[in-house]
Protein backbone atom coordinates (compact mmCIF):
# COMPACT_ATOMS: atom_id res chain seq x y z
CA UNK A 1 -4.65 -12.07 -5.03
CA UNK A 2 -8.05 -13.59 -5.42
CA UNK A 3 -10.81 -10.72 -7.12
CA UNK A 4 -12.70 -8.91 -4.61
CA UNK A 5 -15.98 -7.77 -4.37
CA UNK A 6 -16.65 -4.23 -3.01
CA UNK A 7 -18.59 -5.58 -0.22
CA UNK A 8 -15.89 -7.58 0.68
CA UNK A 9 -13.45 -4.58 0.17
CA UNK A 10 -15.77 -2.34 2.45
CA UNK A 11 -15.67 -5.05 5.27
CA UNK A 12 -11.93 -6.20 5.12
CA UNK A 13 -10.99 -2.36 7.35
CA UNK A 14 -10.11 -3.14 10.75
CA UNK A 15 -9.04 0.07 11.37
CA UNK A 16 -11.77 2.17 10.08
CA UNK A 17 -14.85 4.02 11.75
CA UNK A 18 -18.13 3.41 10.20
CA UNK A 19 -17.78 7.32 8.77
CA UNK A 20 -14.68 6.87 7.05
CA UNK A 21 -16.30 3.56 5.59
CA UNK A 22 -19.50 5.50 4.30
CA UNK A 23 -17.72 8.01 2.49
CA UNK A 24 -14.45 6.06 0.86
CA UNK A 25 -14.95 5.67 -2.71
CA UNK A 26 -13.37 2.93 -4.36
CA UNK A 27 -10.97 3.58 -7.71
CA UNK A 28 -12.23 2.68 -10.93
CA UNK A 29 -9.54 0.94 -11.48
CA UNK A 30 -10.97 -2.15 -9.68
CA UNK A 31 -12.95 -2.77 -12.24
CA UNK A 32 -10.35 -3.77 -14.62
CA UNK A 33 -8.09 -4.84 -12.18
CA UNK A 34 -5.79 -7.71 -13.28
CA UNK A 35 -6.29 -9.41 -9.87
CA UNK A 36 -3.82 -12.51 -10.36
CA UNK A 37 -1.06 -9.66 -11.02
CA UNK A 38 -2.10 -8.06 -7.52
CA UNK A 39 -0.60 -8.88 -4.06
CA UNK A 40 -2.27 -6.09 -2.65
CA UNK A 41 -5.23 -3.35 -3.80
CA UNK A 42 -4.03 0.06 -2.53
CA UNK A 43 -5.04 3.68 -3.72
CA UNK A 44 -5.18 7.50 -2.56
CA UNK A 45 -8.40 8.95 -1.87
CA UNK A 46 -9.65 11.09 -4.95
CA UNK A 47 -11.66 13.47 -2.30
CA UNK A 48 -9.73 13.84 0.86
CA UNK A 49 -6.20 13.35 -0.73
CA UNK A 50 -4.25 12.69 2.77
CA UNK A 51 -6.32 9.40 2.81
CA UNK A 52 -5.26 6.48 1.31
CA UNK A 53 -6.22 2.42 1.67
CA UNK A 54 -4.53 -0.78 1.54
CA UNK A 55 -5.70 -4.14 0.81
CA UNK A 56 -4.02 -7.67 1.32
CA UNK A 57 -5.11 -11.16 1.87
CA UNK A 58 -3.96 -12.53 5.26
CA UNK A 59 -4.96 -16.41 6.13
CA UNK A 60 -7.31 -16.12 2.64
CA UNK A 61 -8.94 -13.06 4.31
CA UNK A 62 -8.99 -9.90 2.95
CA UNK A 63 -7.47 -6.93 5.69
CA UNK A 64 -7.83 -3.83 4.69
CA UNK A 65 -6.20 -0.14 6.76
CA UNK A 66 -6.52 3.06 6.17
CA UNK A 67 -3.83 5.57 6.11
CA UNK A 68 -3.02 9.37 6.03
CA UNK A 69 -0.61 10.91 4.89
CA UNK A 70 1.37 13.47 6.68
CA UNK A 71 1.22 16.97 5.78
CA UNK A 72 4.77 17.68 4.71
CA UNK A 73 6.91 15.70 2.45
CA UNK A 74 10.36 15.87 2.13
CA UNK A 75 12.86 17.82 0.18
CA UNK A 76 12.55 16.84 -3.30
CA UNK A 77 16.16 17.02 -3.81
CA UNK A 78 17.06 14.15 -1.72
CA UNK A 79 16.33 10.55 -2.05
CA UNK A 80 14.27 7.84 -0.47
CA UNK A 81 13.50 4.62 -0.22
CA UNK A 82 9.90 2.90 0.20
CA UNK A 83 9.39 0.46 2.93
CA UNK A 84 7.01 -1.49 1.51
CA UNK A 85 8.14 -2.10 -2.13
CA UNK A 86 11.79 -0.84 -1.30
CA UNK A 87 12.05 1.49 -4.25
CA UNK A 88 14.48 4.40 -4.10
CA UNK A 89 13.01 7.92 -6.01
CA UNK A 90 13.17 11.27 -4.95
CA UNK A 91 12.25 12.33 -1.66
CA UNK A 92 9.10 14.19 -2.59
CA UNK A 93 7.59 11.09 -4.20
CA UNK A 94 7.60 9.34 -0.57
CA UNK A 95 4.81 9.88 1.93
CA UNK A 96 5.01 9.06 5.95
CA UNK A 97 1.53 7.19 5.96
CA UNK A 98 0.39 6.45 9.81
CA UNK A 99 -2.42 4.11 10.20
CA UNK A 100 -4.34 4.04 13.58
CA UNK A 101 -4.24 0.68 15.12
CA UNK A 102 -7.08 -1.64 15.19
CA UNK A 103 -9.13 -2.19 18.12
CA UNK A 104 -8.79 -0.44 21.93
CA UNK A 105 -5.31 0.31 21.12
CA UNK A 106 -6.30 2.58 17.93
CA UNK A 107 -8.94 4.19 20.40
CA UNK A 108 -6.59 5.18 22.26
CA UNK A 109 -4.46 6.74 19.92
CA UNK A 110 -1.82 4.07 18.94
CA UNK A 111 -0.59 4.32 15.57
CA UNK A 112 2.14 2.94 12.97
CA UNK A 113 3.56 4.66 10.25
CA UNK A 114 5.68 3.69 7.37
CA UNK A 115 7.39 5.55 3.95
CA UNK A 116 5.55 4.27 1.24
CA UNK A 117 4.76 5.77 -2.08
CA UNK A 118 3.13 8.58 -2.06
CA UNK A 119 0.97 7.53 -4.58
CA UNK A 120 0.79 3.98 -3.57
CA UNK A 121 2.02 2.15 -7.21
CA UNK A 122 3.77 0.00 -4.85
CA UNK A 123 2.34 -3.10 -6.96
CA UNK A 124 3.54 -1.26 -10.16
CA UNK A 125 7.23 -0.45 -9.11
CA UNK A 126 7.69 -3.30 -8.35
CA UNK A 127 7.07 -4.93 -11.89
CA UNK A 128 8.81 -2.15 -13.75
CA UNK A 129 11.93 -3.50 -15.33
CA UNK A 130 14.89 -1.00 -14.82
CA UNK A 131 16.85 -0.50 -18.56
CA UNK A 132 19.68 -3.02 -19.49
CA UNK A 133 23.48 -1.87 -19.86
CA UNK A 134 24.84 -2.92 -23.02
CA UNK A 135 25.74 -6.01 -21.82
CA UNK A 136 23.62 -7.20 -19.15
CA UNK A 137 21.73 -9.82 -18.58
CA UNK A 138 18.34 -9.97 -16.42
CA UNK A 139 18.24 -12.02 -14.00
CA UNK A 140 14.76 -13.08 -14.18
CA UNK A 141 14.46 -14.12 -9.72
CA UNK A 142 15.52 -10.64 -9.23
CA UNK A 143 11.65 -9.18 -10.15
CA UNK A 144 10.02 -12.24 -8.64
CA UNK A 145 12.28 -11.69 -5.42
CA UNK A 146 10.84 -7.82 -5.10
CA UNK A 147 7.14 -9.23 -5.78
CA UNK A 148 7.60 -11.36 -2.88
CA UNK A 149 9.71 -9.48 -1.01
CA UNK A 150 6.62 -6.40 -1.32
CA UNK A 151 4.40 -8.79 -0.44
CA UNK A 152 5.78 -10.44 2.99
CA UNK A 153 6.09 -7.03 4.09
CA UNK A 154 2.92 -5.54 3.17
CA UNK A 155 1.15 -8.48 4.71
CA UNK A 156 3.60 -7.73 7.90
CA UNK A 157 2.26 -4.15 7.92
CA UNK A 158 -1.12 -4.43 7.60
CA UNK A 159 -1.20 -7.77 10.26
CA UNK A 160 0.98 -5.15 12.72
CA UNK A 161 -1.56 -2.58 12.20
CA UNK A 162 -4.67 -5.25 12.92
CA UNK A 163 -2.61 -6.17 16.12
């Protein structure tokens, strides 16, 4: 991912009202972002904590949504699995984000929602090396196959919820 500016980041919503644009902060952790490392900018809200937001470049374009997160979570002491960056933890460490469609179809109420990490270190799981056996070799496609894989569908999401 290319760096972005935060006029850029601002503009990329399609699925935001002017409102939600004024008062969205972004995370001070774009400032030291390593941006080659990044596929995708997403973060949580630090003020209205239901709210998160979700960057990607589409067709060298940055698209940005934003998403809430349901009320309730699930029971901690089951376990899920991430759509995005398809990492299984426990339950409670899995939000249902919905993100209004862009356009008339948003207006009139249409929505998508996926299970993503509740606190959106999608980019981060992704990169974290699980702990060898004994005698086990890494295979060194497997990481670069979840990086993409996160990617393709993160870009899928976020073009589905842009229509």
């Amino acid at each position: 991912m290319r760096a972005l500016s935060e006029a850029e980041i601002r503009g990329s919503f399609v699925n935001a009202t002017p409102a939600e644009l004024e008062r969205f902060e972004l995370p001070i952790e774009v400032l030291v972002a390593e941006w080659e490392r990044l596929d995708a900018l997403a973060w949580r809200d630090r003020r209205a904590r239901r709210l998160g937001y979700l960057v990607t470049i589409i067709d060298d374009e940055p698209v940005g949504v934003v998403l809430r997160a349901a009320e309730s979570t699930m029971s901690r002491h089951r376990a899920a699995i991430c759509t995005l960056c398809h990492t299984q933890q426990p339950a409670d460490q899995v939000a249902l984000f919905s993100a209004r469609r862009a356009g008339p179809a948003g207006e009139n109420g249409d929505s998508l929602g996926a299970y993503v990490c509740a606190d959106l270190s999608c980019q981060e799981n992704v990169r974290l090396h699980a702990p060898l056996a004994p005698a086990e070799v890494r295979d060194g496609w497997q990481a670069l196959r979840r990086i993409e894989g996160l990617a393709t569908r993160t870009r899928a999401f976020v073009a589905d919820v842009r229509g």
